[in-house]
PDB file of N, CA and C in Angstrom:
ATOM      1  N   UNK A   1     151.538 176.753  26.917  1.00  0.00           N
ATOM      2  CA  UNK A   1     152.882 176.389  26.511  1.00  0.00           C
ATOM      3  C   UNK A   1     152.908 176.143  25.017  1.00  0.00           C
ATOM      4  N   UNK A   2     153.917 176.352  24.310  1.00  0.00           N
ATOM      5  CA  UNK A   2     154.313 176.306  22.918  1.00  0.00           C
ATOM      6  C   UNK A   2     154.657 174.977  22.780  1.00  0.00           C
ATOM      7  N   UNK A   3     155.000 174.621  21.382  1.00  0.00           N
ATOM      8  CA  UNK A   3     154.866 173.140  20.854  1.00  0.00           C
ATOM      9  C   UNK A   3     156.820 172.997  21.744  1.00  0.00           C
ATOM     10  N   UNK A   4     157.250 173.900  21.203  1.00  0.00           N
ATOM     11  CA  UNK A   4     159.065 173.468  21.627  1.00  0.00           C
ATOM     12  C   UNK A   4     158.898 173.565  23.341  1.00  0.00           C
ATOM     13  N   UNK A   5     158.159 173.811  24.007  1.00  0.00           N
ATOM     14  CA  UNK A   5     158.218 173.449  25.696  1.00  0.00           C
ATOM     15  C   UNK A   5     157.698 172.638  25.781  1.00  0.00           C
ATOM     16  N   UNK A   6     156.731 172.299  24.762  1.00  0.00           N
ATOM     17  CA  UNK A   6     155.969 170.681  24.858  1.00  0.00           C
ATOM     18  C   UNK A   6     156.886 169.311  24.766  1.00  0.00           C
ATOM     19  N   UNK A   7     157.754 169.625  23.306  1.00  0.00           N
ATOM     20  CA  UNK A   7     158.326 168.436  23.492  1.00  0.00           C
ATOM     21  C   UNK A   7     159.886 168.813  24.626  1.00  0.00           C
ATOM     22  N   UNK A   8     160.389 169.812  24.894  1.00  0.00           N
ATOM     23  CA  UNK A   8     161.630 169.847  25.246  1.00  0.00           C
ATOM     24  C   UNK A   8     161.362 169.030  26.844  1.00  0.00           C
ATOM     25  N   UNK A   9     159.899 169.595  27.537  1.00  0.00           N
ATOM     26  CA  UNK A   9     159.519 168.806  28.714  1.00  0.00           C
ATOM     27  C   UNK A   9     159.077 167.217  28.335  1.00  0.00           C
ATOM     28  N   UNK A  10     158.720 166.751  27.445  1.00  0.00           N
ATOM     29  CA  UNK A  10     158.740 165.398  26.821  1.00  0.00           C
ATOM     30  C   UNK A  10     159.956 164.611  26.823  1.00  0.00           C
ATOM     31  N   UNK A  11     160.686 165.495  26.183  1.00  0.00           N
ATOM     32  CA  UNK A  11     162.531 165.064  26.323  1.00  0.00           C
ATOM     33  C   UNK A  11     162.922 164.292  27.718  1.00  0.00           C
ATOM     34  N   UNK A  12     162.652 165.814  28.275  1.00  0.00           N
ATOM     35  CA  UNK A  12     163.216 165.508  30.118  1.00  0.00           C
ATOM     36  C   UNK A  12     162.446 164.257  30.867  1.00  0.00           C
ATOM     37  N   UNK A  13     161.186 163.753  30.500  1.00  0.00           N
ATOM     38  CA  UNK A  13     160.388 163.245  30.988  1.00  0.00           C
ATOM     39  C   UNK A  13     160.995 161.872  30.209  1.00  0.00           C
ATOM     40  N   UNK A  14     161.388 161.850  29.301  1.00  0.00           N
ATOM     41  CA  UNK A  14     161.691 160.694  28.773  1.00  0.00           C
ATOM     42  C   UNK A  14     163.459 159.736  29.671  1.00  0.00           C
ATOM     43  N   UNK A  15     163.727 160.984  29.734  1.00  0.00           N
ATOM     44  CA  UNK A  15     165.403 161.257  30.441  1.00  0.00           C
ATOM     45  C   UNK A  15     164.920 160.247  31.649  1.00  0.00           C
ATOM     46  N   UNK A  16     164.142 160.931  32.337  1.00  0.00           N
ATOM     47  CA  UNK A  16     164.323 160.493  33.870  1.00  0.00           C
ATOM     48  C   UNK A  16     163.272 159.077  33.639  1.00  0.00           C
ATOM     49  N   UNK A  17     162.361 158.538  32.992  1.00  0.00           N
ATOM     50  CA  UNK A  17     161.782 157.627  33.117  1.00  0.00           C
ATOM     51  C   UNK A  17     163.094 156.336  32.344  1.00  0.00           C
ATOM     52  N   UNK A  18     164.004 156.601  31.593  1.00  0.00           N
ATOM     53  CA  UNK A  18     164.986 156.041  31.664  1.00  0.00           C
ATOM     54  C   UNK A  18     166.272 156.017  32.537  1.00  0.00           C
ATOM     55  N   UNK A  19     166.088 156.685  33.226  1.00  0.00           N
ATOM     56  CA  UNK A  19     167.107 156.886  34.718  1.00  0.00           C
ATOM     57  C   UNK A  19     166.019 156.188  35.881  1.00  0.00           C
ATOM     58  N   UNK A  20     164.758 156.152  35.569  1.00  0.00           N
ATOM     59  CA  UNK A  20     163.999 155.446  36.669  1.00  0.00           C
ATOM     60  C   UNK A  20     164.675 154.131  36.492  1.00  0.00           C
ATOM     61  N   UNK A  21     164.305 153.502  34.999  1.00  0.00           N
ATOM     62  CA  UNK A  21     164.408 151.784  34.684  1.00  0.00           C
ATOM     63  C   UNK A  21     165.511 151.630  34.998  1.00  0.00           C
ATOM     64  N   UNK A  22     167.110 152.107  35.018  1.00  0.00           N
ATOM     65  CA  UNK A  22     168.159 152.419  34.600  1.00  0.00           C
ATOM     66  C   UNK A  22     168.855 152.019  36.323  1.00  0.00           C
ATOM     67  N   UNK A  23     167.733 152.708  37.572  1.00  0.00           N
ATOM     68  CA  UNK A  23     167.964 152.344  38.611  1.00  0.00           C
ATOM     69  C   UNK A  23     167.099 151.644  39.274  1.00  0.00           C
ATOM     70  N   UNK A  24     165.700 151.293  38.589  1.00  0.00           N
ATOM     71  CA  UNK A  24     165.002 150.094  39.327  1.00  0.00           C
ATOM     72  C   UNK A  24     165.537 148.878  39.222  1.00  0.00           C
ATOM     73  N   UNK A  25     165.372 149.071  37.855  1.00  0.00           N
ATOM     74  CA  UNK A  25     164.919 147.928  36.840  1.00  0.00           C
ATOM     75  C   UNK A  25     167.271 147.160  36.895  1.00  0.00           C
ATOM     76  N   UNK A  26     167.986 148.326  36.241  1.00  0.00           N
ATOM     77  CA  UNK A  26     169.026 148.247  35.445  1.00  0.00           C
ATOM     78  C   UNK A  26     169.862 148.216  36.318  1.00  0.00           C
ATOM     79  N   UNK A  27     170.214 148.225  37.643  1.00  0.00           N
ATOM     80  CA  UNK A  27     171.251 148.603  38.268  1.00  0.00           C
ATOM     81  C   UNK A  27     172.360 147.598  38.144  1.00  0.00           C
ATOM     82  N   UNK A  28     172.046 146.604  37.580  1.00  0.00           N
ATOM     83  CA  UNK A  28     172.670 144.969  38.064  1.00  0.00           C
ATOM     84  C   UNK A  28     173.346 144.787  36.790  1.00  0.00           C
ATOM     85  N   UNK A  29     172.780 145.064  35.733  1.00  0.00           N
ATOM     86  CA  UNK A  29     173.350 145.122  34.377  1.00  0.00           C
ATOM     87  C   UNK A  29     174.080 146.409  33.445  1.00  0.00           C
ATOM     88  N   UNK A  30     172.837 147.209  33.280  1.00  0.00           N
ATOM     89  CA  UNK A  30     172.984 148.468  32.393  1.00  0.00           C
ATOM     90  C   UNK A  30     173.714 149.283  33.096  1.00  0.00           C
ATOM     91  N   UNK A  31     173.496 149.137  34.287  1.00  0.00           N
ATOM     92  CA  UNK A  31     174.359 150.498  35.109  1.00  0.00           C
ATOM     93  C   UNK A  31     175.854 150.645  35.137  1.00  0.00           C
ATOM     94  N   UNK A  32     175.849 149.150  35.678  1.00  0.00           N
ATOM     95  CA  UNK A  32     177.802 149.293  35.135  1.00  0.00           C
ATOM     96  C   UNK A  32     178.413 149.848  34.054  1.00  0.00           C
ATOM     97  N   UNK A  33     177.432 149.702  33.092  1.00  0.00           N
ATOM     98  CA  UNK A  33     178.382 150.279  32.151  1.00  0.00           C
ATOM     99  C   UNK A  33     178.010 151.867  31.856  1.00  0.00           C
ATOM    100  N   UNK A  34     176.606 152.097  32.595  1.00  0.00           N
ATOM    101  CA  UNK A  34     176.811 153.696  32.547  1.00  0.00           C
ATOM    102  C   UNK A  34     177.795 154.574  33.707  1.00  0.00           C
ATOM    103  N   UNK A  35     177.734 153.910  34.729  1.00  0.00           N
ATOM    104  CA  UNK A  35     178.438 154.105  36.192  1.00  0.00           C
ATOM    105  C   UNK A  35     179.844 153.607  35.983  1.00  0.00           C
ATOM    106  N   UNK A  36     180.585 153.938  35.009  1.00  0.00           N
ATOM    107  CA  UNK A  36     181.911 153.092  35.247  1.00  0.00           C
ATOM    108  C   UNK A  36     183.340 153.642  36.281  1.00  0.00           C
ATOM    109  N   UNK A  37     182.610 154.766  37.025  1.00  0.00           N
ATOM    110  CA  UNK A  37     183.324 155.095  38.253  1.00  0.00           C
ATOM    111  C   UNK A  37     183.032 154.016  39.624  1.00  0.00           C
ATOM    112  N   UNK A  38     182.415 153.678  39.156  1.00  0.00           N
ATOM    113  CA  UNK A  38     181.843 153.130  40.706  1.00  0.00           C
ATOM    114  C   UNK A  38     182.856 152.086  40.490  1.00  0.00           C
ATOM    115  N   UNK A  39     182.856 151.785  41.888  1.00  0.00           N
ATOM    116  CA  UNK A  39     183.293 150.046  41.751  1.00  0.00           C
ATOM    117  C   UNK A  39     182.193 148.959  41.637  1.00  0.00           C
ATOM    118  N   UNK A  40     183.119 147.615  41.205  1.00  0.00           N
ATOM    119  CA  UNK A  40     181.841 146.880  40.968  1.00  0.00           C
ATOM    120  C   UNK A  40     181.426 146.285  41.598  1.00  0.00           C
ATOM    121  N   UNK A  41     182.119 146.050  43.077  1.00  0.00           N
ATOM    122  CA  UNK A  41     181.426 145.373  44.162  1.00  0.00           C
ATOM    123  C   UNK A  41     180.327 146.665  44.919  1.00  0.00           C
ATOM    124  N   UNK A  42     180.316 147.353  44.401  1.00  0.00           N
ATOM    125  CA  UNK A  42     179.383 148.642  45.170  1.00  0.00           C
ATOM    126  C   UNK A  42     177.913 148.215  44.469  1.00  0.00           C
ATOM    127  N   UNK A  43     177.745 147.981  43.489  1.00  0.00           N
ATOM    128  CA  UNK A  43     176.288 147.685  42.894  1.00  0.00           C
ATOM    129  C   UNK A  43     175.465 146.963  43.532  1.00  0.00           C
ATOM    130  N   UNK A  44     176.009 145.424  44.269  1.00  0.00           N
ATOM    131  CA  UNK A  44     175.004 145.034  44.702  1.00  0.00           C
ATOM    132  C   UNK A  44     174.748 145.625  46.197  1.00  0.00           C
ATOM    133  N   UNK A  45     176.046 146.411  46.822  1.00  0.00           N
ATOM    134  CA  UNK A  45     175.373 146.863  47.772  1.00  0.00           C
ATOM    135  C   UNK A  45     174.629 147.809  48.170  1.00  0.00           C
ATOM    136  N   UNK A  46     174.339 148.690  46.934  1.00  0.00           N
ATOM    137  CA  UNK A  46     173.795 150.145  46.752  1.00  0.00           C
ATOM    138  C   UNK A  46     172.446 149.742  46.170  1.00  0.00           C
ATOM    139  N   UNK A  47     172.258 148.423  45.887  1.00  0.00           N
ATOM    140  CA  UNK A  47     170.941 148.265  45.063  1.00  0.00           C
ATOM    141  C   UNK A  47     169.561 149.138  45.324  1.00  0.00           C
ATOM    142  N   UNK A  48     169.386 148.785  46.571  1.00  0.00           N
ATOM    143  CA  UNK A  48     168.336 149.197  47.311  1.00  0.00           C
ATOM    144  C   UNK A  48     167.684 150.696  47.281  1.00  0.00           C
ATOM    145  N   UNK A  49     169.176 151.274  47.139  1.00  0.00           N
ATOM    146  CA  UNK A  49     169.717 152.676  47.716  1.00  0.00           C
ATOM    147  C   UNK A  49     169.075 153.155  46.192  1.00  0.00           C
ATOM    148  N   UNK A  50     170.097 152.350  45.412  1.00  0.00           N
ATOM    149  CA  UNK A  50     169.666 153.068  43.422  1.00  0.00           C
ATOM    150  C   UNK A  50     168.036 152.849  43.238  1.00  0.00           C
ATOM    151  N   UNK A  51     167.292 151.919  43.571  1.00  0.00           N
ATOM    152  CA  UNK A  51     165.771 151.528  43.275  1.00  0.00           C
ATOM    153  C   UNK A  51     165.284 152.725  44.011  1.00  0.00           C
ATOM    154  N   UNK A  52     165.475 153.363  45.019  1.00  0.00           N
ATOM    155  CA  UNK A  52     164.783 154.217  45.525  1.00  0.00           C
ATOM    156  C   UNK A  52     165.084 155.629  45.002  1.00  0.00           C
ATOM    157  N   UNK A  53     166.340 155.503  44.509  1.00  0.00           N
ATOM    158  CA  UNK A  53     166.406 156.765  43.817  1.00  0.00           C
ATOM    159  C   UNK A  53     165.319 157.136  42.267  1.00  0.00           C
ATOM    160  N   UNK A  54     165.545 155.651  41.623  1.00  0.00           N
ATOM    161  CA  UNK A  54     165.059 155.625  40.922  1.00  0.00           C
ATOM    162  C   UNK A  54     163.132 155.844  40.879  1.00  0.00           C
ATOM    163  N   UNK A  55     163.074 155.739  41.839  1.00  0.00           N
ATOM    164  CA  UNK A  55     161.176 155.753  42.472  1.00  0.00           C
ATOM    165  C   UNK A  55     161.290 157.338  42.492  1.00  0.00           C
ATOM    166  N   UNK A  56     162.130 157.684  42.714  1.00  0.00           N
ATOM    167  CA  UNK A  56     161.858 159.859  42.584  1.00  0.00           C
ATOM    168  C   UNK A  56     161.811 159.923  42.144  1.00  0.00           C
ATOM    169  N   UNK A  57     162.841 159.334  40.076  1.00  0.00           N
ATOM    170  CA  UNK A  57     162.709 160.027  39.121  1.00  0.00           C
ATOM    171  C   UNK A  57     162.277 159.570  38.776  1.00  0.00           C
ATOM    172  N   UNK A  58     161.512 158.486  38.851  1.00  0.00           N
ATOM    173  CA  UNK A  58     160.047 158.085  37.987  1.00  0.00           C
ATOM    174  C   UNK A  58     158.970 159.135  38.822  1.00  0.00           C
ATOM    175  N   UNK A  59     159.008 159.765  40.156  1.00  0.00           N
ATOM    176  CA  UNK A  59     158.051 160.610  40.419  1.00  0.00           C
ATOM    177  C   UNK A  59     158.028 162.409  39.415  1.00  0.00           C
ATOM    178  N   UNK A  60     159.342 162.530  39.458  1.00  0.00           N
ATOM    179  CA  UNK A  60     159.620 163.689  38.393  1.00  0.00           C
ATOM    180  C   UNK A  60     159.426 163.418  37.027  1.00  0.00           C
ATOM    181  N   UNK A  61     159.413 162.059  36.282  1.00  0.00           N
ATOM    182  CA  UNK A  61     159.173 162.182  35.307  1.00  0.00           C
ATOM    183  C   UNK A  61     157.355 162.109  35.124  1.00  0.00           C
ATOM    184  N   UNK A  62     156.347 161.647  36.017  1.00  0.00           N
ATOM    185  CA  UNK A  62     155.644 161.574  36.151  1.00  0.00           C
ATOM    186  C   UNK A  62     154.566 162.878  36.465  1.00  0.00           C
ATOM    187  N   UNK A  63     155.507 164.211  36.905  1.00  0.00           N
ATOM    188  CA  UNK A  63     154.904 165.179  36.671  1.00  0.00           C
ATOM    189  C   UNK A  63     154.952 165.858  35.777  1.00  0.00           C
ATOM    190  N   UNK A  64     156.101 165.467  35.024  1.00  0.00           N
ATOM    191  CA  UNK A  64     156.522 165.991  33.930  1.00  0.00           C
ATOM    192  C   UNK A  64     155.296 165.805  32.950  1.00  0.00           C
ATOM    193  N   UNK A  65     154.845 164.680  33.028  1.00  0.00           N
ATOM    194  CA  UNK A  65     153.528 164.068  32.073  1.00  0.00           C
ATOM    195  C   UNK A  65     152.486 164.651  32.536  1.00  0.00           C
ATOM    196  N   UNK A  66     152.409 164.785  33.782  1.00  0.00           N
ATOM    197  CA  UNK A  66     150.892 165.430  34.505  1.00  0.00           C
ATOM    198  C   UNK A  66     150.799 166.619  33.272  1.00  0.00           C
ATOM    199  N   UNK A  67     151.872 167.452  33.606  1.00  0.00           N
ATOM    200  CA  UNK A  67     151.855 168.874  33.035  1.00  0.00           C
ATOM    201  C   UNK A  67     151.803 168.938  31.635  1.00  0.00           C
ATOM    202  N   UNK A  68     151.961 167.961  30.900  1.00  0.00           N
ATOM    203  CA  UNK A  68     151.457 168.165  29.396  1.00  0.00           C
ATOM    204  C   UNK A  68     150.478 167.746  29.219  1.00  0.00           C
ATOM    205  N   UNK A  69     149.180 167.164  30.177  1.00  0.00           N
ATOM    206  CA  UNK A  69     148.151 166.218  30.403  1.00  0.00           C
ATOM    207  C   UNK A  69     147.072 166.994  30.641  1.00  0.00           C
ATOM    208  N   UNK A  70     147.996 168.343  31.433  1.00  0.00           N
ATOM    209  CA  UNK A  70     146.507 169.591  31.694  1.00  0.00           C
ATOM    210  C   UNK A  70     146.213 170.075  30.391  1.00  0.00           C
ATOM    211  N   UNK A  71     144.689 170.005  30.131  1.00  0.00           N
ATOM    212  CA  UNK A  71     144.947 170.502  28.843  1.00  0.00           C
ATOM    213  C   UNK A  71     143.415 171.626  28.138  1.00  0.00           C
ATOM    214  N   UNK A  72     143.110 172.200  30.128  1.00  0.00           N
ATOM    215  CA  UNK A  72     142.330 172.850  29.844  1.00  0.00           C
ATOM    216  C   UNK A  72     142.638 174.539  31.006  1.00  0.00           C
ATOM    217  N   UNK A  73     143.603 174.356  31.320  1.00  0.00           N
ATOM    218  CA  UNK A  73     144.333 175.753  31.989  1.00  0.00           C
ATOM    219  C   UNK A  73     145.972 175.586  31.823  1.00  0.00           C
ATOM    220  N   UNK A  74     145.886 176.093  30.754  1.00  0.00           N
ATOM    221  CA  UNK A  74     147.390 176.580  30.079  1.00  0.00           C
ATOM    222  C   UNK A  74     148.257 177.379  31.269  1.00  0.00           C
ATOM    223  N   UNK A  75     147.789 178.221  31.850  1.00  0.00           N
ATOM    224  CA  UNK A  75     148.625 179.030  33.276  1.00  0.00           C
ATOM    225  C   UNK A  75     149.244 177.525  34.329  1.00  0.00           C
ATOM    226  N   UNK A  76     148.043 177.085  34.367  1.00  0.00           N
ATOM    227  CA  UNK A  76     148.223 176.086  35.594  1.00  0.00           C
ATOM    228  C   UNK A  76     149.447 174.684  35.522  1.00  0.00           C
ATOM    229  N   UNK A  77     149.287 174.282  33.734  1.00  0.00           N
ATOM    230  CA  UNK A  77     150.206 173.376  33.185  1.00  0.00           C
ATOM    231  C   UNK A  77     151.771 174.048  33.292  1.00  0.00           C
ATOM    232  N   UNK A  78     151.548 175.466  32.912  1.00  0.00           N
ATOM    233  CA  UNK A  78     153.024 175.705  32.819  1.00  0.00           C
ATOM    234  C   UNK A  78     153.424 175.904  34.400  1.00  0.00           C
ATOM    235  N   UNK A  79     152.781 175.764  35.495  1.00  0.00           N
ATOM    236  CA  UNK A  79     153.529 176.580  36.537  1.00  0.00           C
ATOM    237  C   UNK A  79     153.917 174.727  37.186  1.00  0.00           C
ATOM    238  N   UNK A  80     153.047 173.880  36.618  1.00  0.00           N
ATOM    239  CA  UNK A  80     153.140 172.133  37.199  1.00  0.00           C
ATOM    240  C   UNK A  80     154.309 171.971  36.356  1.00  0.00           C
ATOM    241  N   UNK A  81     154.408 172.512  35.070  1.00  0.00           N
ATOM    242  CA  UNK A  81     156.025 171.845  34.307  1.00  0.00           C
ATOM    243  C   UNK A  81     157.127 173.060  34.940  1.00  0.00           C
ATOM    244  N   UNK A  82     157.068 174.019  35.540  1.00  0.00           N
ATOM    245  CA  UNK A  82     158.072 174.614  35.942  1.00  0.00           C
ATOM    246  C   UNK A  82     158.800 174.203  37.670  1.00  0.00           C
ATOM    247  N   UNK A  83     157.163 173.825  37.749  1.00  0.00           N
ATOM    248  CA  UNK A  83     157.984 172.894  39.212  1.00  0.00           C
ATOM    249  C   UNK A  83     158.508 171.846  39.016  1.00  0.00           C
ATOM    250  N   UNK A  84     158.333 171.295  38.511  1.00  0.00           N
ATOM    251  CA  UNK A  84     159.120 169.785  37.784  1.00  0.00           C
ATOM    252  C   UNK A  84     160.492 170.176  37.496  1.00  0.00           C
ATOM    253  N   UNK A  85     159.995 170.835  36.332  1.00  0.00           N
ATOM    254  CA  UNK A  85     161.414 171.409  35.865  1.00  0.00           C
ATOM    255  C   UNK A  85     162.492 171.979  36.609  1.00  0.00           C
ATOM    256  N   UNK A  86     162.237 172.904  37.691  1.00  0.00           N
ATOM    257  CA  UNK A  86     162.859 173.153  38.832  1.00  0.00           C
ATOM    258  C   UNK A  86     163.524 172.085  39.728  1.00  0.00           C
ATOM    259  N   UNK A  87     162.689 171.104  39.717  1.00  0.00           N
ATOM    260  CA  UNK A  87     163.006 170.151  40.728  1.00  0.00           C
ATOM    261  C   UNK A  87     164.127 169.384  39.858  1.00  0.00           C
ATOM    262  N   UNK A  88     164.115 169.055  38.819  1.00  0.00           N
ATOM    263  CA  UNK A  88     165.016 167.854  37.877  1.00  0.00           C
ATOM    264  C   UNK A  88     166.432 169.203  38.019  1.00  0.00           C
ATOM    265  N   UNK A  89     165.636 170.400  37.794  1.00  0.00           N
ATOM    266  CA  UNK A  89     167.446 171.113  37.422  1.00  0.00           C
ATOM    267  C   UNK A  89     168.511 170.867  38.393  1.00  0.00           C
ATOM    268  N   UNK A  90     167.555 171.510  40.108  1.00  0.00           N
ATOM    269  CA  UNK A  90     168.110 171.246  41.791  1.00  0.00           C
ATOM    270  C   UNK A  90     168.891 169.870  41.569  1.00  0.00           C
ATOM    271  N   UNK A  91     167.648 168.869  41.350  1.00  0.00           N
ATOM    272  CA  UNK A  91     168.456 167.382  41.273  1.00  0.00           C
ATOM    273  C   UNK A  91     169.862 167.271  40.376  1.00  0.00           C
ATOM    274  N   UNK A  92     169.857 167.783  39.271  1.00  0.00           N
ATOM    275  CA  UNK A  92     171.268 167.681  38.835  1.00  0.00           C
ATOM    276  C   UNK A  92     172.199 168.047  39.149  1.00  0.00           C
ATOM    277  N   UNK A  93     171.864 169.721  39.335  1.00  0.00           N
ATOM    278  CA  UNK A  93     172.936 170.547  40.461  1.00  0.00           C
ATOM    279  C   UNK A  93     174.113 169.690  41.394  1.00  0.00           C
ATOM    280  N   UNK A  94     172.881 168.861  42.225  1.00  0.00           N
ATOM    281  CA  UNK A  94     173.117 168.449  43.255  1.00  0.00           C
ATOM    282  C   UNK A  94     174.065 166.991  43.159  1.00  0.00           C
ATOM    283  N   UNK A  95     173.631 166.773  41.978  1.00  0.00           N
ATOM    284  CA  UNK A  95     174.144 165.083  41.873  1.00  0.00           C
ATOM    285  C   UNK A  95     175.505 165.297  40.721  1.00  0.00           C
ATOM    286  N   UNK A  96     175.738 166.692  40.006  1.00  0.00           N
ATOM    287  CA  UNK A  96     176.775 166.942  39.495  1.00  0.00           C
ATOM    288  C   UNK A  96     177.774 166.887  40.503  1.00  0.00           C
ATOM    289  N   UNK A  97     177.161 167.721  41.467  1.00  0.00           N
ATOM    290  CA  UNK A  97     178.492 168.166  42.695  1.00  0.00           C
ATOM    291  C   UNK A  97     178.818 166.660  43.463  1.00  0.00           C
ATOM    292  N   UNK A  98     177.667 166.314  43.768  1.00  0.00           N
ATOM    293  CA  UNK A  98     178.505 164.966  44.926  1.00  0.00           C
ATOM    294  C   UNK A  98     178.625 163.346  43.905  1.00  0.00           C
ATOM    295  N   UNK A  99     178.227 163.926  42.422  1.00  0.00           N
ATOM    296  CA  UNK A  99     178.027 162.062  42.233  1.00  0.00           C
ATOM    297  C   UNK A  99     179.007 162.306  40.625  1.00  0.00           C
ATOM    298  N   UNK A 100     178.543 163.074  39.834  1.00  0.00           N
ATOM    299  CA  UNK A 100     179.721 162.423  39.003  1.00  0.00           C
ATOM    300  C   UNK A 100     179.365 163.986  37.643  1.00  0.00           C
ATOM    301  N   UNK A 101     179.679 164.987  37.308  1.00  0.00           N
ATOM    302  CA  UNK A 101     179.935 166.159  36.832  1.00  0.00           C
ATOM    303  C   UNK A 101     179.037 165.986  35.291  1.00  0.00           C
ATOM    304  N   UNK A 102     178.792 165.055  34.998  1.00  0.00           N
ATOM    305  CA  UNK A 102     177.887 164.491  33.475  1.00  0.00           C
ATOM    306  C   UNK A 102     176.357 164.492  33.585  1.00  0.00           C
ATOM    307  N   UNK A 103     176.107 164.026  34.930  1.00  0.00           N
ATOM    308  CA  UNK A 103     174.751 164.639  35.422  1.00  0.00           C
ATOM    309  C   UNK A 103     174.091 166.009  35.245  1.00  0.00           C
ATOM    310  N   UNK A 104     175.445 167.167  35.657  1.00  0.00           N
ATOM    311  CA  UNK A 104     174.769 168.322  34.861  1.00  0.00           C
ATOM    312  C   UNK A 104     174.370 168.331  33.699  1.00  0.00           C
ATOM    313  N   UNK A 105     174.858 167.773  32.793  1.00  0.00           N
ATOM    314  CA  UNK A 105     174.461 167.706  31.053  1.00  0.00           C
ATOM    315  C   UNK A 105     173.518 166.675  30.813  1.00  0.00           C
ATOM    316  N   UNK A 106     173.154 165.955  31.828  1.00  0.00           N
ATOM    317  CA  UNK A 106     172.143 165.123  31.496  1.00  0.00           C
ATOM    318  C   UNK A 106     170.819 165.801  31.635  1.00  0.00           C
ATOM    319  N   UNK A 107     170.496 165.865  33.129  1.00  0.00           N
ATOM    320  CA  UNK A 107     169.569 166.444  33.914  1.00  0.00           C
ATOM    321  C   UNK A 107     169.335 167.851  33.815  1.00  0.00           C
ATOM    322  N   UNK A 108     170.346 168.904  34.310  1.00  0.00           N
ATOM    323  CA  UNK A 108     170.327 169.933  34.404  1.00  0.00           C
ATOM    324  C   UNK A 108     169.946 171.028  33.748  1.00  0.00           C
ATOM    325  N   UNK A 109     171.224 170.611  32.197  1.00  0.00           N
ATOM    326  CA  UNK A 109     170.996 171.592  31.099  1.00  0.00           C
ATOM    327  C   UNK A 109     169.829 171.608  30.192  1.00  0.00           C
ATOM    328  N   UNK A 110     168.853 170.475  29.951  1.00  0.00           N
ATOM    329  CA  UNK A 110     167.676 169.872  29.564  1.00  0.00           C
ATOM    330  C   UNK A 110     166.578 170.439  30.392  1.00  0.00           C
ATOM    331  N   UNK A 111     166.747 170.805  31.871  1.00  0.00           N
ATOM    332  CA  UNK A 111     165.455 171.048  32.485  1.00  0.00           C
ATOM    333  C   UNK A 111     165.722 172.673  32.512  1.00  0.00           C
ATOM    334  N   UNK A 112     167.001 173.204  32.402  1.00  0.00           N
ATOM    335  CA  UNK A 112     166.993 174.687  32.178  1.00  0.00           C
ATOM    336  C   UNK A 112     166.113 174.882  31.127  1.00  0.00           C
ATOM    337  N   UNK A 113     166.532 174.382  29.829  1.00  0.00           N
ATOM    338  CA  UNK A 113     166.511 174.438  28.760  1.00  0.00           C
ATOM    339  C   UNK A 113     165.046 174.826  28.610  1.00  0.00           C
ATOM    340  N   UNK A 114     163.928 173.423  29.016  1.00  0.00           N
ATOM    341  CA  UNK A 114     162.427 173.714  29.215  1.00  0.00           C
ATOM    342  C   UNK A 114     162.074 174.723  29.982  1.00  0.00           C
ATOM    343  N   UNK A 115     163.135 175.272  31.277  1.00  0.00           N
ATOM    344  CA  UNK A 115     162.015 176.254  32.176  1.00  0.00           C
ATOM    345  C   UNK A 115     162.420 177.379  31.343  1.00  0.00           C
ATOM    346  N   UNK A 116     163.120 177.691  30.241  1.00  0.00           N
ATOM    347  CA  UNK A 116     163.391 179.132  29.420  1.00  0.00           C
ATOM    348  C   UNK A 116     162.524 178.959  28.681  1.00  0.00           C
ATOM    349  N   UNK A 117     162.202 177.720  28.317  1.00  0.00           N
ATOM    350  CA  UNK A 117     160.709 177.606  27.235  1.00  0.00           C
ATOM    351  C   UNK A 117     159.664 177.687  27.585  1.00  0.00           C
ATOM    352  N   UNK A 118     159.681 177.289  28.981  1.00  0.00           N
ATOM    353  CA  UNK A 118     158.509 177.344  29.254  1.00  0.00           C
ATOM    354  C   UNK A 118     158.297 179.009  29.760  1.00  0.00           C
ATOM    355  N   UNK A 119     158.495 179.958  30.432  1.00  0.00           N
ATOM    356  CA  UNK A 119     158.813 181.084  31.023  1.00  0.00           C
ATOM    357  C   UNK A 119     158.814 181.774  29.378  1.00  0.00           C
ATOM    358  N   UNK A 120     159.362 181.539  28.593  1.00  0.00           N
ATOM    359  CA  UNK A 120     159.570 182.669  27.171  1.00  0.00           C
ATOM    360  C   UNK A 120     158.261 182.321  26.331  1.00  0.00           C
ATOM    361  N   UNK A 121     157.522 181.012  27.062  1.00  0.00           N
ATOM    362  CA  UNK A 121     156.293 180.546  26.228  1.00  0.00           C
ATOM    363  C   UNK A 121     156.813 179.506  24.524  1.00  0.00           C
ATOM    364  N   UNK A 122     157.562 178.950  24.528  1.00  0.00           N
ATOM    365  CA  UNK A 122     157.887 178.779  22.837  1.00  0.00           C
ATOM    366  C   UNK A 122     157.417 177.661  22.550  1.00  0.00           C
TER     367      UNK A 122
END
């Protein structure tokens, strides 16, 4: 992988390990004001629900790191950051359509972004 798939998967990895804290850690505070669709009696009852979401994307951002970590089969790193990358794009897809349309531009367009880098090599 090239230095710009290095950091653009750094980016994404940074994304979701702040969407981890954001729903472990943040749901009670920080979130309201990123979530300002929700209602606000929904937070404490979704808590549970957001911490566990948040435990995936600390697992996606966590491969995200694996894959810049291999650093002795270049084939093998890029095909571990393209599954990642795959997986964060699906996840946005998915959470554009049922959760709130900004997710695509968070998640989505960022993990495209790396699997063209990573796939074009840059």
């Amino acid at each position: 992988m090239g230095i710009a798939s290095k950091i653009i998967i750094g980016l994404v990895a940074l994304i979701h390990l702040y969407i981890m804290w954001l729903e472990m850690f943040g749901w009670m505070t920080r979130a309201r004001k990123v979530f300002r669709r929700l209602p606000a009696d929904m937070f404490e009852k979704t808590k549970a629900m957001a911490g566990n979401q948040g435990l995936y994307n600390g697992f996606l951002a966590a491969g995200l790191i694996w894959s810049l970590l291999i650093c002795c089969n270049a084939e093998w790193s890029a095909n571990v950051a393209m599954f990642f990358l795959g997986c964060v794009f699906v996840a946005g897809v998915y959470g554009a359509l049922t959760v709130q349309k900004t997710i695509l531009y968070v998640q989505s367009v960022p993990a495209l972004l790396g699997l063209l880098a990573v796939y074009f090599k840059l």
